[in-house]
PDB file of N, CA and C in Angstrom:
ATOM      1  N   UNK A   1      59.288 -66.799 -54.427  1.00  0.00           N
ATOM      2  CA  UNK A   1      57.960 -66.490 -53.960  1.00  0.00           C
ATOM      3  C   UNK A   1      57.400 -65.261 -54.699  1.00  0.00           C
ATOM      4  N   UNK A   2      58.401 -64.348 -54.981  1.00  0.00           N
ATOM      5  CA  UNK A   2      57.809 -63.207 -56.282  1.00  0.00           C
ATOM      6  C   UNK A   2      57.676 -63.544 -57.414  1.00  0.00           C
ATOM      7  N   UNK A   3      57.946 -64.329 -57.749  1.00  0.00           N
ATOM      8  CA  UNK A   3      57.260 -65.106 -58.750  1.00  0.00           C
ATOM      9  C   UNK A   3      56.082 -65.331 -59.244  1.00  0.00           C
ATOM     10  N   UNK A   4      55.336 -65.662 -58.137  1.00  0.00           N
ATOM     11  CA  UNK A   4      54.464 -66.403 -58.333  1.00  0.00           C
ATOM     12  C   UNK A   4      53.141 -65.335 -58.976  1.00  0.00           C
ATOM     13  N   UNK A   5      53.064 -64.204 -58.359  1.00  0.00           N
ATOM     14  CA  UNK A   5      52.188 -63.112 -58.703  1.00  0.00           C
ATOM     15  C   UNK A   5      52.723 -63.157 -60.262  1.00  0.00           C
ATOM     16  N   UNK A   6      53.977 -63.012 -60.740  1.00  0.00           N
ATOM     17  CA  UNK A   6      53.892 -61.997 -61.581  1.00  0.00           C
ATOM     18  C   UNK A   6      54.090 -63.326 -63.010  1.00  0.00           C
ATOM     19  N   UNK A   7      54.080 -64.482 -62.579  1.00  0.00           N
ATOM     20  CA  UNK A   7      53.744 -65.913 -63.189  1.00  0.00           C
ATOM     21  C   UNK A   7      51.926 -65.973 -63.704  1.00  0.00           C
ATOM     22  N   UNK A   8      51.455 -65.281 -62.856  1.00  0.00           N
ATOM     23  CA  UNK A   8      50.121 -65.264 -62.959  1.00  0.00           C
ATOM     24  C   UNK A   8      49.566 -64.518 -63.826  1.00  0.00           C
ATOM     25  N   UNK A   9      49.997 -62.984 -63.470  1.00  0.00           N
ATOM     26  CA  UNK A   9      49.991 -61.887 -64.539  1.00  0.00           C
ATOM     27  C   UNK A   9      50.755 -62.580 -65.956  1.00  0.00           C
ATOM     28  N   UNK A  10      51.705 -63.229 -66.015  1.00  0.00           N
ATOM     29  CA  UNK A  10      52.154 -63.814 -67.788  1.00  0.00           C
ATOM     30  C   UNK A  10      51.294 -64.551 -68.224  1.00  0.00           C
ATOM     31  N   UNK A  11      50.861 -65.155 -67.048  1.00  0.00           N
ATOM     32  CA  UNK A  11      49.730 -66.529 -67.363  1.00  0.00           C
ATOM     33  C   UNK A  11      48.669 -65.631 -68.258  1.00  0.00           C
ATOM     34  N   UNK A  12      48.134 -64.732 -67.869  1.00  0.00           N
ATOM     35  CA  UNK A  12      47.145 -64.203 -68.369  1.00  0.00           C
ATOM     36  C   UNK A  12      47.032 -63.335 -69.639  1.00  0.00           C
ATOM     37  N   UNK A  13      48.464 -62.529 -70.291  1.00  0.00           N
ATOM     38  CA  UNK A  13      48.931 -62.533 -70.990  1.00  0.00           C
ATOM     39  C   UNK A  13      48.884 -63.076 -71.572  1.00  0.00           C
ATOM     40  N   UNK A  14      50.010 -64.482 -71.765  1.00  0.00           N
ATOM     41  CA  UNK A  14      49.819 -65.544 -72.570  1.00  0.00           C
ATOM     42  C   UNK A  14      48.452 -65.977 -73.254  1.00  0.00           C
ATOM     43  N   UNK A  15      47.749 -66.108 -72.192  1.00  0.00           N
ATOM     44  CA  UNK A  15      46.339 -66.548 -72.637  1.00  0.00           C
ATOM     45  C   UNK A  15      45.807 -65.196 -73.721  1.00  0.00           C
ATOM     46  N   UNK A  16      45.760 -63.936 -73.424  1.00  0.00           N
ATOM     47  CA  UNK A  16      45.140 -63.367 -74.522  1.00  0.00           C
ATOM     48  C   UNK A  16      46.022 -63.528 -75.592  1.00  0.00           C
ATOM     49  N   UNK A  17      47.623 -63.473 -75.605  1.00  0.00           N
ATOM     50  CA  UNK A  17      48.019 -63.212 -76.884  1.00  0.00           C
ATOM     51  C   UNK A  17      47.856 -64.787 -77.579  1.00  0.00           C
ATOM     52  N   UNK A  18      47.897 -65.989 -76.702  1.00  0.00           N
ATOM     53  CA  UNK A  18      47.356 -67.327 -77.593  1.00  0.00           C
ATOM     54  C   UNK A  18      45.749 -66.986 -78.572  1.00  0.00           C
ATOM     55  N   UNK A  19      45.183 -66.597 -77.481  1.00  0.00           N
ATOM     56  CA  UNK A  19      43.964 -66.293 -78.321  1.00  0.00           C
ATOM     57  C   UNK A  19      43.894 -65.616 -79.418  1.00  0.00           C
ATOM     58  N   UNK A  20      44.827 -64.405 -79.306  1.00  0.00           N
ATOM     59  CA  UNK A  20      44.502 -64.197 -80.701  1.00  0.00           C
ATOM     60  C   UNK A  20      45.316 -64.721 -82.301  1.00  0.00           C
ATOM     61  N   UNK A  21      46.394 -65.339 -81.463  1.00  0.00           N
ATOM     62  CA  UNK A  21      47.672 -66.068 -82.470  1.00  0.00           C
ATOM     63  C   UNK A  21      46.389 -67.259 -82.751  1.00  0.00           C
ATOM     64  N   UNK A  22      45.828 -67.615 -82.238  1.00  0.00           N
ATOM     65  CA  UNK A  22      45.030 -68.955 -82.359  1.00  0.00           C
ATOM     66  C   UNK A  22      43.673 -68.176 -83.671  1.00  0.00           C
ATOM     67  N   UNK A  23      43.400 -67.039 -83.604  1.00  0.00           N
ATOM     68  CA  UNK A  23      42.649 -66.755 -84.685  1.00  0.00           C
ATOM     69  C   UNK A  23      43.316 -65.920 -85.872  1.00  0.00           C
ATOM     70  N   UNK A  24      44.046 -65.790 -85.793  1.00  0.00           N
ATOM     71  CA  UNK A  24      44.607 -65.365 -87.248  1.00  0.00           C
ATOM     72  C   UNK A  24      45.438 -66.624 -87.595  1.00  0.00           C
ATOM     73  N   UNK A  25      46.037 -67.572 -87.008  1.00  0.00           N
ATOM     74  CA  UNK A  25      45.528 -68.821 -87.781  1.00  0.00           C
ATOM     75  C   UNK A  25      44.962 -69.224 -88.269  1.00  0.00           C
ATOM     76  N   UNK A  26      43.918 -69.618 -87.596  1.00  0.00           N
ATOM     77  CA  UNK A  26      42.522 -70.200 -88.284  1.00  0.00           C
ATOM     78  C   UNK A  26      42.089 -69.666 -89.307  1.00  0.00           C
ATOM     79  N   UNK A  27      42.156 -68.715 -88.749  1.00  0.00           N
ATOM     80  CA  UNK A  27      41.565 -67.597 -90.147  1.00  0.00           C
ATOM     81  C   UNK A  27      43.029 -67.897 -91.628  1.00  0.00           C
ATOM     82  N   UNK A  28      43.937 -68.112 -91.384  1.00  0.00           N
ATOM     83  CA  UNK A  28      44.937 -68.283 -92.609  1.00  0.00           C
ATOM     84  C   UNK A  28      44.822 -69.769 -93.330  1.00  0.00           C
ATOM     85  N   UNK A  29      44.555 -70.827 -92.131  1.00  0.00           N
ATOM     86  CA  UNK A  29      44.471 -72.255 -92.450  1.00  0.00           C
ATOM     87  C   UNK A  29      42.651 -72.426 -93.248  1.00  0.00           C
ATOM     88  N   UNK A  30      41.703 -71.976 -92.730  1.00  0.00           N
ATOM     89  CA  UNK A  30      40.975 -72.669 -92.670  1.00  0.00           C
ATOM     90  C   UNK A  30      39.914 -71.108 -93.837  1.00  0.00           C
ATOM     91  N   UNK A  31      40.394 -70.333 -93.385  1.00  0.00           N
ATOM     92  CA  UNK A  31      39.509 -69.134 -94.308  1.00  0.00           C
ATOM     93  C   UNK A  31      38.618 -68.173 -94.123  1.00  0.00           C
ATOM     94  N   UNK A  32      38.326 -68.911 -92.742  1.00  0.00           N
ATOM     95  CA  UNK A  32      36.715 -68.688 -92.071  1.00  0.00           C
ATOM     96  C   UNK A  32      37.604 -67.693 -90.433  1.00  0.00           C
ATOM     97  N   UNK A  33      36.606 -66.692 -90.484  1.00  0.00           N
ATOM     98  CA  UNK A  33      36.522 -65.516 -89.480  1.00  0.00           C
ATOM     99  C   UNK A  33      36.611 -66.345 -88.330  1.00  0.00           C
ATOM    100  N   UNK A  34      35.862 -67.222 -88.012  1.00  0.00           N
ATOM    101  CA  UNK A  34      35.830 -68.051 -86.818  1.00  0.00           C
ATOM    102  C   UNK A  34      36.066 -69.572 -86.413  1.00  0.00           C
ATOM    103  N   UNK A  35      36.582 -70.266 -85.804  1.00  0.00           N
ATOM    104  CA  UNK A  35      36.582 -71.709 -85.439  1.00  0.00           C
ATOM    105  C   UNK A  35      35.326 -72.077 -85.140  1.00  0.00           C
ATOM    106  N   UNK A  36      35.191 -73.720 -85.537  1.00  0.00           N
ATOM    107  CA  UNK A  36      33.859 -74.187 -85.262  1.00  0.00           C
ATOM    108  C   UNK A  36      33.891 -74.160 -83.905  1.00  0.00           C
ATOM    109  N   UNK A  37      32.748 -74.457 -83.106  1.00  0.00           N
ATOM    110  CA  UNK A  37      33.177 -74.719 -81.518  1.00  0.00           C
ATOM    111  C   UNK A  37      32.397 -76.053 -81.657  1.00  0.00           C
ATOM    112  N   UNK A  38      32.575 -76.814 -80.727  1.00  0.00           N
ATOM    113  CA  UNK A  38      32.017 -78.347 -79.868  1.00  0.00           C
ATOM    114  C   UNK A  38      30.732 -78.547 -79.765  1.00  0.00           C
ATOM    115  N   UNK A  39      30.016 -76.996 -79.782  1.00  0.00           N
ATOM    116  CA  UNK A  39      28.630 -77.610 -79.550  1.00  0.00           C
ATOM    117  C   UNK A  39      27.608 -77.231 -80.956  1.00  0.00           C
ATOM    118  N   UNK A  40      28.456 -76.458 -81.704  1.00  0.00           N
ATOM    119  CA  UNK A  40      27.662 -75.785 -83.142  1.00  0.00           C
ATOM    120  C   UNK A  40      26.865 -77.418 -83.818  1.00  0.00           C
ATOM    121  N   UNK A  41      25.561 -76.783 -83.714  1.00  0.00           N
ATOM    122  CA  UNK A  41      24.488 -77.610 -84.010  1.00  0.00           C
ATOM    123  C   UNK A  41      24.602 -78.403 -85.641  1.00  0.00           C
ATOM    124  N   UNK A  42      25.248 -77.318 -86.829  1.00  0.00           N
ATOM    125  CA  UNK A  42      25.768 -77.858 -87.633  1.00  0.00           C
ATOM    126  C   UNK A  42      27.121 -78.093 -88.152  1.00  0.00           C
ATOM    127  N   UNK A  43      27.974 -77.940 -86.645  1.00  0.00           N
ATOM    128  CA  UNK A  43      29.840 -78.625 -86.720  1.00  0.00           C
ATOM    129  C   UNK A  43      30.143 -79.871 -87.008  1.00  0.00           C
ATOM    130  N   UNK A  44      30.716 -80.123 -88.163  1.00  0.00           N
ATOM    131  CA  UNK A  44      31.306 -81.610 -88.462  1.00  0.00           C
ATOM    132  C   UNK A  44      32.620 -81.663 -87.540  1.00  0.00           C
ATOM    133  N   UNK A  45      32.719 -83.139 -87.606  1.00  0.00           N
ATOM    134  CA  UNK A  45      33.849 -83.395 -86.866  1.00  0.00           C
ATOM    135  C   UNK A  45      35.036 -83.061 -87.465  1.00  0.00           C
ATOM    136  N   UNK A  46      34.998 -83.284 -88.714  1.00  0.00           N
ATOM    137  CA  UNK A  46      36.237 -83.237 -89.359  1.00  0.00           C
ATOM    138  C   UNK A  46      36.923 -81.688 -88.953  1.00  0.00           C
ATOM    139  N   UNK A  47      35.827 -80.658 -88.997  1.00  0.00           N
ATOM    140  CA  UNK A  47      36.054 -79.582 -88.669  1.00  0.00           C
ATOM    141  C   UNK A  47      36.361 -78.953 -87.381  1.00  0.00           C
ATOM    142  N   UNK A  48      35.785 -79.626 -86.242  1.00  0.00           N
ATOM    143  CA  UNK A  48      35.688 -79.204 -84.946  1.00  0.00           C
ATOM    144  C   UNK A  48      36.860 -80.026 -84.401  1.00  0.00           C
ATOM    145  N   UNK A  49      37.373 -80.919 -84.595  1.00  0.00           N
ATOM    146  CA  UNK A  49      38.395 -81.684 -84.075  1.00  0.00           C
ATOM    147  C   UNK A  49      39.915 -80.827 -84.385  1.00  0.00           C
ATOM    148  N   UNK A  50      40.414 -81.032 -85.473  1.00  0.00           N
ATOM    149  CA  UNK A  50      41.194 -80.034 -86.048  1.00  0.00           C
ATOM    150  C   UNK A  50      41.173 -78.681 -85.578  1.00  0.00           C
ATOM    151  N   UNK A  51      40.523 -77.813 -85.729  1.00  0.00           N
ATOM    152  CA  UNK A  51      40.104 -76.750 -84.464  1.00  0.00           C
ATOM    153  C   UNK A  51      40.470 -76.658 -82.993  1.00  0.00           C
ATOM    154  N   UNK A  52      40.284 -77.607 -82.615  1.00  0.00           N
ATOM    155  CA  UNK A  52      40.707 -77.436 -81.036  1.00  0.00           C
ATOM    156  C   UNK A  52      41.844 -78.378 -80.862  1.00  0.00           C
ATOM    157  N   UNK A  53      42.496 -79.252 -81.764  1.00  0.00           N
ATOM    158  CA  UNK A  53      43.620 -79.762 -81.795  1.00  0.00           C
ATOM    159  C   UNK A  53      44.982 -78.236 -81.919  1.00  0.00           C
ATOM    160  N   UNK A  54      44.581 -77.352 -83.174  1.00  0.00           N
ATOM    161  CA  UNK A  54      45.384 -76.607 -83.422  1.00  0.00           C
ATOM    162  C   UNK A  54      45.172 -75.245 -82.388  1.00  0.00           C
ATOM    163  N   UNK A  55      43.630 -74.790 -81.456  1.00  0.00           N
ATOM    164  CA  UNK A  55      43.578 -74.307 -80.456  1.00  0.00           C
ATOM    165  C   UNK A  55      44.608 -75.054 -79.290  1.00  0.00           C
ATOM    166  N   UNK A  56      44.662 -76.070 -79.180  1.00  0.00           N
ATOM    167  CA  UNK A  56      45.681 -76.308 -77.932  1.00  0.00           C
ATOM    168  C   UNK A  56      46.550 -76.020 -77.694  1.00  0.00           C
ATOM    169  N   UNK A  57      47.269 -76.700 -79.047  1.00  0.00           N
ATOM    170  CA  UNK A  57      48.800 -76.446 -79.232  1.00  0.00           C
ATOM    171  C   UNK A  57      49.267 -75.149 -79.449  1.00  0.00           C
ATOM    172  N   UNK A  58      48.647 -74.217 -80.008  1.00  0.00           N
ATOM    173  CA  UNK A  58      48.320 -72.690 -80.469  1.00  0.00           C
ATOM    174  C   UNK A  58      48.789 -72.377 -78.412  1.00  0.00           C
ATOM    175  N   UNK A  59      48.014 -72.538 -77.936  1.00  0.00           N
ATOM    176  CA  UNK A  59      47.988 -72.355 -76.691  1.00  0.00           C
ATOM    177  C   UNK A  59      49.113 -72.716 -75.315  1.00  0.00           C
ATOM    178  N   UNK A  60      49.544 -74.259 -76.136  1.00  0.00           N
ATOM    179  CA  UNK A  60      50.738 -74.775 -74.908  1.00  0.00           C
ATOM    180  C   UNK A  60      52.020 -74.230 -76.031  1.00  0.00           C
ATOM    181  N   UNK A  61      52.449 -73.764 -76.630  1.00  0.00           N
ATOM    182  CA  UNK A  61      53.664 -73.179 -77.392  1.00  0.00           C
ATOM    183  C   UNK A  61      53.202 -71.771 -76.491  1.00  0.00           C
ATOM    184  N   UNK A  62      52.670 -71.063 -76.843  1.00  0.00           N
ATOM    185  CA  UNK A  62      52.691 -69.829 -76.253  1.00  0.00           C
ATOM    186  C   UNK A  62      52.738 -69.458 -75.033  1.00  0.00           C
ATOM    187  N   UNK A  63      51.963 -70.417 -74.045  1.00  0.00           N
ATOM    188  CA  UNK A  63      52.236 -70.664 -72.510  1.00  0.00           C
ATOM    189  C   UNK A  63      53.604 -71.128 -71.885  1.00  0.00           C
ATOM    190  N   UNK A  64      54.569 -71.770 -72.971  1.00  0.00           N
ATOM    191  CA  UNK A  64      55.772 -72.577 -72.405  1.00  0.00           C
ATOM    192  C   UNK A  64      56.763 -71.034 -72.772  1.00  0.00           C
ATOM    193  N   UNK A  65      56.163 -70.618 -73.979  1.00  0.00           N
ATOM    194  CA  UNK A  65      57.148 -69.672 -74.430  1.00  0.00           C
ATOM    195  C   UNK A  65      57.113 -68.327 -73.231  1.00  0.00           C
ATOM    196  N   UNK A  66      56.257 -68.232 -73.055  1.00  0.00           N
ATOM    197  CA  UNK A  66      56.018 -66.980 -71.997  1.00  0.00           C
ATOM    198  C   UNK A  66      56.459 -67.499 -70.585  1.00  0.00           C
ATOM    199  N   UNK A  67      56.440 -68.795 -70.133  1.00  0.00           N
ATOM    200  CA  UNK A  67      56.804 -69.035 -68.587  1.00  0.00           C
ATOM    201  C   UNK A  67      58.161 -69.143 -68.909  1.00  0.00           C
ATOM    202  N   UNK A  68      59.116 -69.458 -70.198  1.00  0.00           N
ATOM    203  CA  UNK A  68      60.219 -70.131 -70.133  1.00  0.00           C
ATOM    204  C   UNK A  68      60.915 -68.465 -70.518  1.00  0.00           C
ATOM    205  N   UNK A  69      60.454 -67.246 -70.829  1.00  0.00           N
ATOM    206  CA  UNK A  69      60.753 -66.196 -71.172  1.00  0.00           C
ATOM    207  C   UNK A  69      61.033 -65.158 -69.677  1.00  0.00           C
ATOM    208  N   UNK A  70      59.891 -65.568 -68.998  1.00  0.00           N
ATOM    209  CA  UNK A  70      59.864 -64.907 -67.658  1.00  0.00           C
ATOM    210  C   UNK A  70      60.617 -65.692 -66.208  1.00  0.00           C
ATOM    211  N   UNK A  71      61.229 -67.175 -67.127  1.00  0.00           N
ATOM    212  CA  UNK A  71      61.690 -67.715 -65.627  1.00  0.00           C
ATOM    213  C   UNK A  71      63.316 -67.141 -66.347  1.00  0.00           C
ATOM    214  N   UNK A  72      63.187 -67.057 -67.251  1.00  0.00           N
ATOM    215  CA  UNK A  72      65.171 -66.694 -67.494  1.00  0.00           C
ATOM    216  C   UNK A  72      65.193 -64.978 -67.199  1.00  0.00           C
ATOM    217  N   UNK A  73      64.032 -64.254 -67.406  1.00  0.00           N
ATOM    218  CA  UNK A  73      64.271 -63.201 -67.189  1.00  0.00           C
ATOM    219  C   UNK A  73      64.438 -62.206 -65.318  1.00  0.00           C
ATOM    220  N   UNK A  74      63.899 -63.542 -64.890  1.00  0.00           N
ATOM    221  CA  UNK A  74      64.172 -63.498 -63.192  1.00  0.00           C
ATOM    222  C   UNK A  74      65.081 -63.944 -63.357  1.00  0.00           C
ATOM    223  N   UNK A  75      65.863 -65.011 -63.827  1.00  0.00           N
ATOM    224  CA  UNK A  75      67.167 -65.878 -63.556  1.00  0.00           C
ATOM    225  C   UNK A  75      68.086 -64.805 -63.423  1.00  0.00           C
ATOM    226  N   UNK A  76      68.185 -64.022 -64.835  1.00  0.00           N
ATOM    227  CA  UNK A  76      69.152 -62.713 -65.032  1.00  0.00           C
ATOM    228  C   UNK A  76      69.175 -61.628 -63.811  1.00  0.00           C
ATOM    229  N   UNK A  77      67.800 -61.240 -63.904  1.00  0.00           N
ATOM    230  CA  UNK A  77      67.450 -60.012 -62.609  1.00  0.00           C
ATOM    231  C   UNK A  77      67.815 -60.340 -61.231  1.00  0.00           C
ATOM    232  N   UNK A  78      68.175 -61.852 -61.060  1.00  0.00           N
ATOM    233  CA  UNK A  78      67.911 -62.081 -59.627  1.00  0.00           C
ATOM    234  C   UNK A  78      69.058 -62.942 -59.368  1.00  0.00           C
ATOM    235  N   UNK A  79      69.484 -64.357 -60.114  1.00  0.00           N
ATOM    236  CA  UNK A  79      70.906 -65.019 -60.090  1.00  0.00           C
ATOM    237  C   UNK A  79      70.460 -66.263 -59.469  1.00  0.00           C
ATOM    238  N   UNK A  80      68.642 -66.427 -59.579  1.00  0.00           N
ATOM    239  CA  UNK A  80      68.173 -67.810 -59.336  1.00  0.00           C
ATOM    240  C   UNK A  80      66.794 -67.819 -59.901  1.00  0.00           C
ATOM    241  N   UNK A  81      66.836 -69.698 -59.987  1.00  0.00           N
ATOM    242  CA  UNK A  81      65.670 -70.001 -61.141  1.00  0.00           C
ATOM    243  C   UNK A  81      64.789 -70.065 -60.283  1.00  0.00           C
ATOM    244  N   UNK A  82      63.523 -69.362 -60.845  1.00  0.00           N
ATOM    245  CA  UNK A  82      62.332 -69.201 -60.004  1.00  0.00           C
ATOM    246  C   UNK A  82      61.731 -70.717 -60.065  1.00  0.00           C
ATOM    247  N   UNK A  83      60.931 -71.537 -58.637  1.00  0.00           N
ATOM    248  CA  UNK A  83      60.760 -72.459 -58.666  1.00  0.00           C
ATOM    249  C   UNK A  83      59.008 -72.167 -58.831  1.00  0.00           C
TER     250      UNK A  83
END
């Protein structure tokens, strides 16, 4: 049940440090300071698809890595897997 707060707090973590692992990517793959977004009036697909394909995954690696980092690190502290 203490978990769950401090699951939330990683959650949020995670999310900024995806965000920015997700732009210095982009920025290495693609060249450009910024990702197209979904609604840019002159975004091709070719471009905007790829973009939020590699935003996702950018995103669920870093989210699995941070919950699967903080459930072993209760495992250790405590001598059970947080559910």
């Amino acid at each position: 049940m203490l978990y769950k707060p401090v699951g939330m707090l990683l959650g949020m973590a995670a999310g900024m440090v995806a965000g920015m692992a997700f732009q210095r990517l982009w920025k290495t793959v693609a060249g450009e300071t910024e990702a197209p977004q979904p609604m840019d009036r002159d975004g091709l697909w070719r471009e905007i698809l790829p973009a939020a394909a590699l935003q996702g995954a950018t995103f669920a690696v870093v989210r699995a890595a941070v919950e699967r980092g903080g459930a072993i690190a209760v495992h250790r502290a405590t001598g059970r897997w947080p559910e």
